[in-house]
Protein backbone atom coordinates (compact mmCIF):
# COMPACT_ATOMS: atom_id res chain seq x y z
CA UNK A 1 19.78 12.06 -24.73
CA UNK A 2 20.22 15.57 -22.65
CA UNK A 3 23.97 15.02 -20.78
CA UNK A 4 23.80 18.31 -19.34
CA UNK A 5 22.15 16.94 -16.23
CA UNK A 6 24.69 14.13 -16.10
CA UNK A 7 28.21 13.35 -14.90
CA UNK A 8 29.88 12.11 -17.97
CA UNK A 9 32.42 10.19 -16.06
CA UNK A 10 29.86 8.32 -13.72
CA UNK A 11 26.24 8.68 -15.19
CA UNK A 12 25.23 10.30 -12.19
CA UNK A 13 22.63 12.69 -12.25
CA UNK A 14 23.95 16.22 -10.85
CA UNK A 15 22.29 18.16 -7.62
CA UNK A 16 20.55 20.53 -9.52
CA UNK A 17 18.64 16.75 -10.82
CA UNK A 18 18.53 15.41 -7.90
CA UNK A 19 17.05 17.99 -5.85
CA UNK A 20 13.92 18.35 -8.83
CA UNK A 21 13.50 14.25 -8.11
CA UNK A 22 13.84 14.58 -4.05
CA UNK A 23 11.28 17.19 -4.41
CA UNK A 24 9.03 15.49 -6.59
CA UNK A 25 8.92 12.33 -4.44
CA UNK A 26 7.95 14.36 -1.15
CA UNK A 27 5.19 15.75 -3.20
CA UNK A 28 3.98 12.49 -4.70
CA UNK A 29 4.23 10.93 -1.23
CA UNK A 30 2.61 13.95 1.04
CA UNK A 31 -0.25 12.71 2.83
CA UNK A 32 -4.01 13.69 0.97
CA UNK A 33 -6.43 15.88 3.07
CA UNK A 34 -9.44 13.63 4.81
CA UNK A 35 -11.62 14.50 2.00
CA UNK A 36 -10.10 12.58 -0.71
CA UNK A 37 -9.90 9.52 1.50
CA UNK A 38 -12.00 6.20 1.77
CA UNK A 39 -12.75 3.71 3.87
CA UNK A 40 -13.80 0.55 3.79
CA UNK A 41 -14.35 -2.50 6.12
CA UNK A 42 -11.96 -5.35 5.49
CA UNK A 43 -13.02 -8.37 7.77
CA UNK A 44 -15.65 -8.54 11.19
CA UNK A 45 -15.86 -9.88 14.21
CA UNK A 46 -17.82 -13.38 14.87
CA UNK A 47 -21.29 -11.63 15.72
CA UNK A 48 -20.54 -9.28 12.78
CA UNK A 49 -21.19 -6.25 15.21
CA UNK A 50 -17.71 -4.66 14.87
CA UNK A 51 -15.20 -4.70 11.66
CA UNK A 52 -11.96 -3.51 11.14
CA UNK A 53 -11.81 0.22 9.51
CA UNK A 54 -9.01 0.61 7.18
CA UNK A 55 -8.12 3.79 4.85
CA UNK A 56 -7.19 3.92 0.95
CA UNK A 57 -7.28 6.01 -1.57
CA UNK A 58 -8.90 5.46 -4.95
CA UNK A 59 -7.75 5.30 -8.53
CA UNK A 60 -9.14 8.75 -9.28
CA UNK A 61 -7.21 10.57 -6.25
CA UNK A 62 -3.83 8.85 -7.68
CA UNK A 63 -4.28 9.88 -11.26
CA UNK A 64 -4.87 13.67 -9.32
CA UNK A 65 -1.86 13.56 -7.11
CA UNK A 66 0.50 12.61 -10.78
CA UNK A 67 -1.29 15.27 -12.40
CA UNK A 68 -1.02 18.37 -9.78
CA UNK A 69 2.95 17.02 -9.27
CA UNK A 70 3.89 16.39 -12.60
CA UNK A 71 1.75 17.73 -15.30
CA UNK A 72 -0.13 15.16 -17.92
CA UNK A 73 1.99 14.65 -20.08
CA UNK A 74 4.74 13.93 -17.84
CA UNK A 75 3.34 10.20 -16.35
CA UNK A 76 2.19 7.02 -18.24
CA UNK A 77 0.41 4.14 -17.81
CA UNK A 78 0.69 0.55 -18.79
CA UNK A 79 -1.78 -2.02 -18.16
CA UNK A 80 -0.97 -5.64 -18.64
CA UNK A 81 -3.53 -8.34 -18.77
CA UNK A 82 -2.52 -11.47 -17.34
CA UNK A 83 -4.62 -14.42 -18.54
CA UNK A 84 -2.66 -17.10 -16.46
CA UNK A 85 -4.19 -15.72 -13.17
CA UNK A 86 -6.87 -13.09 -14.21
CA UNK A 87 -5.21 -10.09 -12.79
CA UNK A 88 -3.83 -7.17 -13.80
CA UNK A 89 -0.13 -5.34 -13.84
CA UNK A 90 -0.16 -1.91 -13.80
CA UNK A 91 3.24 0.03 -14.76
CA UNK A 92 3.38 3.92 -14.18
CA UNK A 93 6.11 5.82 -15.78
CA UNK A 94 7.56 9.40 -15.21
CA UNK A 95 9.49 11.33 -17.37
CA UNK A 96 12.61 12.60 -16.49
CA UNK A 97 13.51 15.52 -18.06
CA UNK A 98 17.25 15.89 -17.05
CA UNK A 99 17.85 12.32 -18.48
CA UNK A 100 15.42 12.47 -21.18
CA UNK A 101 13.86 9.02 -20.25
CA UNK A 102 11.14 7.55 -18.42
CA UNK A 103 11.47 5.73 -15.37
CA UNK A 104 8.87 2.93 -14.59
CA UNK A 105 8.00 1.29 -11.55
CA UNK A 106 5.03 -1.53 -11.31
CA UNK A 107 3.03 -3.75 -9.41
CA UNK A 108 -0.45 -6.12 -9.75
CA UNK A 109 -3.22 -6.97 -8.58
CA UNK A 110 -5.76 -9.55 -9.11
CA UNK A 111 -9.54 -9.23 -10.02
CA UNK A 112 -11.68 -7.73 -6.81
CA UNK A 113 -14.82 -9.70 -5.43
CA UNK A 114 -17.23 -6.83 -6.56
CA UNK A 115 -16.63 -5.69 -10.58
CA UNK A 116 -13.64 -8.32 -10.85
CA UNK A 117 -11.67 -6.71 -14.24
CA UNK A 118 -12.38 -2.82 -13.34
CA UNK A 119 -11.91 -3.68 -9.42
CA UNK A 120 -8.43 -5.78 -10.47
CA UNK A 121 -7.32 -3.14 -12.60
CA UNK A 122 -7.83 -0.06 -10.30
CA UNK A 123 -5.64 -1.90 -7.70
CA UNK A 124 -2.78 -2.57 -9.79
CA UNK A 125 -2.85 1.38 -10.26
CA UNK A 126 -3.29 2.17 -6.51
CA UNK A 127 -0.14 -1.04 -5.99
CA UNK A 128 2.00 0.92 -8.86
CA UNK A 129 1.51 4.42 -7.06
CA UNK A 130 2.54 2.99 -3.84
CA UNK A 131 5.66 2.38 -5.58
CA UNK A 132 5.77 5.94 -6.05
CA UNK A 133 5.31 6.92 -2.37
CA UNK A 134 1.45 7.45 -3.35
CA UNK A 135 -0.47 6.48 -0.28
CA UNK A 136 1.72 4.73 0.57
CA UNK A 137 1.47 5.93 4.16
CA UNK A 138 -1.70 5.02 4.57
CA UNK A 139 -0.47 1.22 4.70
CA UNK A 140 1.22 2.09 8.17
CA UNK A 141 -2.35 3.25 9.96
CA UNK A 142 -3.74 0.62 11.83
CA UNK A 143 -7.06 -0.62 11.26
CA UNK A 144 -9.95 0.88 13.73
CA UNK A 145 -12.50 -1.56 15.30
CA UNK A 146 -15.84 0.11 14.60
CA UNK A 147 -19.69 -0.77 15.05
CA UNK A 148 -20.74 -2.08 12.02
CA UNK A 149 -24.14 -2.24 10.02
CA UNK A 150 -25.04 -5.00 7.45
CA UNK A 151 -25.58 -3.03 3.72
CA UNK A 152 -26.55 -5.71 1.38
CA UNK A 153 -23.92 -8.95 1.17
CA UNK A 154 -21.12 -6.14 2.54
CA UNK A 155 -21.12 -4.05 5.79
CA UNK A 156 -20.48 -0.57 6.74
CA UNK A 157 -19.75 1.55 10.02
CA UNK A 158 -22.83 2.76 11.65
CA UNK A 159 -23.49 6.53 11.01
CA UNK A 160 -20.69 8.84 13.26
CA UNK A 161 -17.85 6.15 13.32
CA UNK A 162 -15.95 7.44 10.61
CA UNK A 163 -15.79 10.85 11.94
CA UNK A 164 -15.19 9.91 15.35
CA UNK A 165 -12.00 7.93 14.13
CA UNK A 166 -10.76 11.13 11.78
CA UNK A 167 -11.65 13.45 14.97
CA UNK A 168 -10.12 11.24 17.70
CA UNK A 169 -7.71 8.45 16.24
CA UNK A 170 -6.04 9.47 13.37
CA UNK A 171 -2.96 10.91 13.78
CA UNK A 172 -1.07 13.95 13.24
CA UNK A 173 1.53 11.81 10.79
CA UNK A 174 -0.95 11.03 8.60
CA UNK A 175 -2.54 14.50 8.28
CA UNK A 176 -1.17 16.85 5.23
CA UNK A 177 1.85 18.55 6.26
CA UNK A 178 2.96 15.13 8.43
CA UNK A 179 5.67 13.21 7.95
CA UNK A 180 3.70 10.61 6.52
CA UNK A 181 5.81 7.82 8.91
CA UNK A 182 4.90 6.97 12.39
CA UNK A 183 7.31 6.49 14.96
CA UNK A 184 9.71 3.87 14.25
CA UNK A 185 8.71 1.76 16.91
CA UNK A 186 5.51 1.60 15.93
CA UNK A 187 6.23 0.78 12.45
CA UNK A 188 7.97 -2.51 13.90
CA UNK A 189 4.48 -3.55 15.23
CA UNK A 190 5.20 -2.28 19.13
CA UNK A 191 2.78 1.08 19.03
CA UNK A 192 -0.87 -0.13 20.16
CA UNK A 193 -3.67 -0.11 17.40
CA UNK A 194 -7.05 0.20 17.44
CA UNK A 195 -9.20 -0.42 20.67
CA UNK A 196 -6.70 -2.98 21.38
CA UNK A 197 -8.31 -5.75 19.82
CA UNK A 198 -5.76 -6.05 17.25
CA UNK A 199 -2.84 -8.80 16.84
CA UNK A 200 0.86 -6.82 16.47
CA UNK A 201 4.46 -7.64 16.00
CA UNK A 202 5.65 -11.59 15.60
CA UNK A 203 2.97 -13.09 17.62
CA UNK A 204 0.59 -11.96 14.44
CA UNK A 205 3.10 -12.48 12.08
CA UNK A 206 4.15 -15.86 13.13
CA UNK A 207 0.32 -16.91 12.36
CA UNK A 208 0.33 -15.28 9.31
CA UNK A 209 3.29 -17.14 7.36
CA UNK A 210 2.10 -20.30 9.01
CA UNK A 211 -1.05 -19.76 6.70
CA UNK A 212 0.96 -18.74 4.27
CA UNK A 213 2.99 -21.55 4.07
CA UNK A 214 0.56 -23.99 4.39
CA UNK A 215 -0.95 -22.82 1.16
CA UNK A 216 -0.90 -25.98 -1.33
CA UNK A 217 0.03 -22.78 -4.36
CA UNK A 218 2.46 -20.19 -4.40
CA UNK A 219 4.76 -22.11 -2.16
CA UNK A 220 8.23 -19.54 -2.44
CA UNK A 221 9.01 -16.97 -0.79
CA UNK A 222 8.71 -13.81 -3.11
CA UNK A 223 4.95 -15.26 -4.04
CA UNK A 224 4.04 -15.91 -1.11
CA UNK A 225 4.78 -12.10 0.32
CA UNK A 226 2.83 -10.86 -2.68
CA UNK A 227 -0.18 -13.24 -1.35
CA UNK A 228 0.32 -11.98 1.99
CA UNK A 229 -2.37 -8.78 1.80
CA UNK A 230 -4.91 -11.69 1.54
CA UNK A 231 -4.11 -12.44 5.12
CA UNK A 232 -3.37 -8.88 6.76
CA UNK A 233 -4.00 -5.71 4.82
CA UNK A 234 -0.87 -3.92 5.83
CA UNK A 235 1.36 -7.13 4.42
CA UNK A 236 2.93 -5.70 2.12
CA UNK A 237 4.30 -2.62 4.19
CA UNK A 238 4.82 -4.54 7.44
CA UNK A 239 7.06 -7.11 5.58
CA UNK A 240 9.43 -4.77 4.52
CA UNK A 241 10.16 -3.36 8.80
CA UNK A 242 10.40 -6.91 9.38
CA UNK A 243 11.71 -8.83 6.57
CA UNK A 244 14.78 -9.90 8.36
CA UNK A 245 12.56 -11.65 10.87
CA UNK A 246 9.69 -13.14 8.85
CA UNK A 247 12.32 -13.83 6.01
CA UNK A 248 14.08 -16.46 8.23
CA UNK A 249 10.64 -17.64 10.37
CA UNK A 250 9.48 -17.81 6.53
CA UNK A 251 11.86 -20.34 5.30
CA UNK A 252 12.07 -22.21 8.17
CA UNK A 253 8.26 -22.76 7.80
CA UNK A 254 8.83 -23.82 4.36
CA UNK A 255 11.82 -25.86 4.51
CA UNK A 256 9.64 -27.88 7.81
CA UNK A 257 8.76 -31.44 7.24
CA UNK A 258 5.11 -32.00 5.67
């Protein structure tokens, strides 16, 4: 193992390290152009005449961002099978070449509605890559209410929604060459979102870990946040600006008489 990079006395890794890693992570966690965006709709209104708009990116755009940052031979990854629950962990792994190790960071995901094992396993890579910073803005955009079209069993905005969100509602932050972050007021659930419509801060968190904690499975507490994307699809961002609050509203839901 390379020590040259390293403080002897501490293990710490020295600036000229640090600054290659600080660097790398803003360039892993930069914010893609439009283009190499998608969208999909994630729930709809009663009438199923408006849906909520969110924004991801796919499998393919992560394994590009790695690639164009690091090099390909320079990232791994692992995929894990698990039988108990028919999902999927995904581990991604960089190489650090000041160390001489790899450094690994995972997440999971269970098998999607449409193609359950290649769905499952593409968003255990897009979960893992958040870890990395990939995208992992994206999870603080709001989701749009749009006019919607039925397209088969699924549904999809009506031609010139999409571009009049990109055009008129997304913002600046989220654009390459952003920050990436919104204002910290409205990652706390305080900015507005959408046309309104939309729940926001503990009023729609409150309902969400009462669902949560009503669940007859999955009953404590670091389960039930991973469940929590099945309720809201920013969960698993929005827990973390307001885990001191729905930690405690969390356990007090639990610990209530049944």
């Amino acid at each position: 193992m390379s020590t040259e990079n390293v403080n002897p006395e501490t293990g710490e890794i020295k600036d000229e390290a640090r600054l290659w890693w600080i660097n790398v992570a803003k360039q892993l966690q930069d914010p893609f152009p439009i283009e190499d965006l998608q969208f999909r709709i994630t729930s709809t209104n009663k009438d199923k005449t408006y849906g909520l708009l969110v924004a991801y990116v796919d499998s393919r755009a992560v394994q590009e961002r790695f690639n164009d940052v690091l090099g390909i031979e320079n990232w791994q990854i692992r995929l894990v099978r698990t039988s108990q629950d028919n999902g999927t962990l995904c581990e991604i792994s960089v190489y650090d070449p000041f160390r001489d190790i790899w450094i690994s960071k995972s997440d999971g995901a269970g098998d999607s509605e449409y193609a359950p094992f290649k769905g499952g396993i593409s968003n255990s890579v897009k979960r893992a890559a958040a870890r990395w910073g990939i995208g992992h803005y994206l999870y603080y955009l709001p989701p749009w209410w749009v006019s919607i079209d039925q397209k088969g069993k699924s549904h999809e905005p009506i031609p010139g929604e999409i571009e009049r969100i990109i055009n008129k509602e997304f913002p600046d932050w989220a654009l390459p060459g952003g920050t990436g972050r919104p204002e910290k007021s409205a990652r706390n659930g305080s900015a507005e979102t959408g046309k309104g419509k939309d729940q926001s801060g503990q009023e729609k968190w409150e309902k969400i870990l009462k669902k949560a904690a009503s669940s007859p499975y999955n009953r404590s507490e670091n389960e039930i946040r991973l469940l929590l994307g099945t309720f809201w699809p920013r969960a698993d961002v929005e827990w973390l600006s307001m885990q001191d609050w729905a930690g405690k509203k969390l356990s007090e839901l639990l610990n209530a008489p049944t």
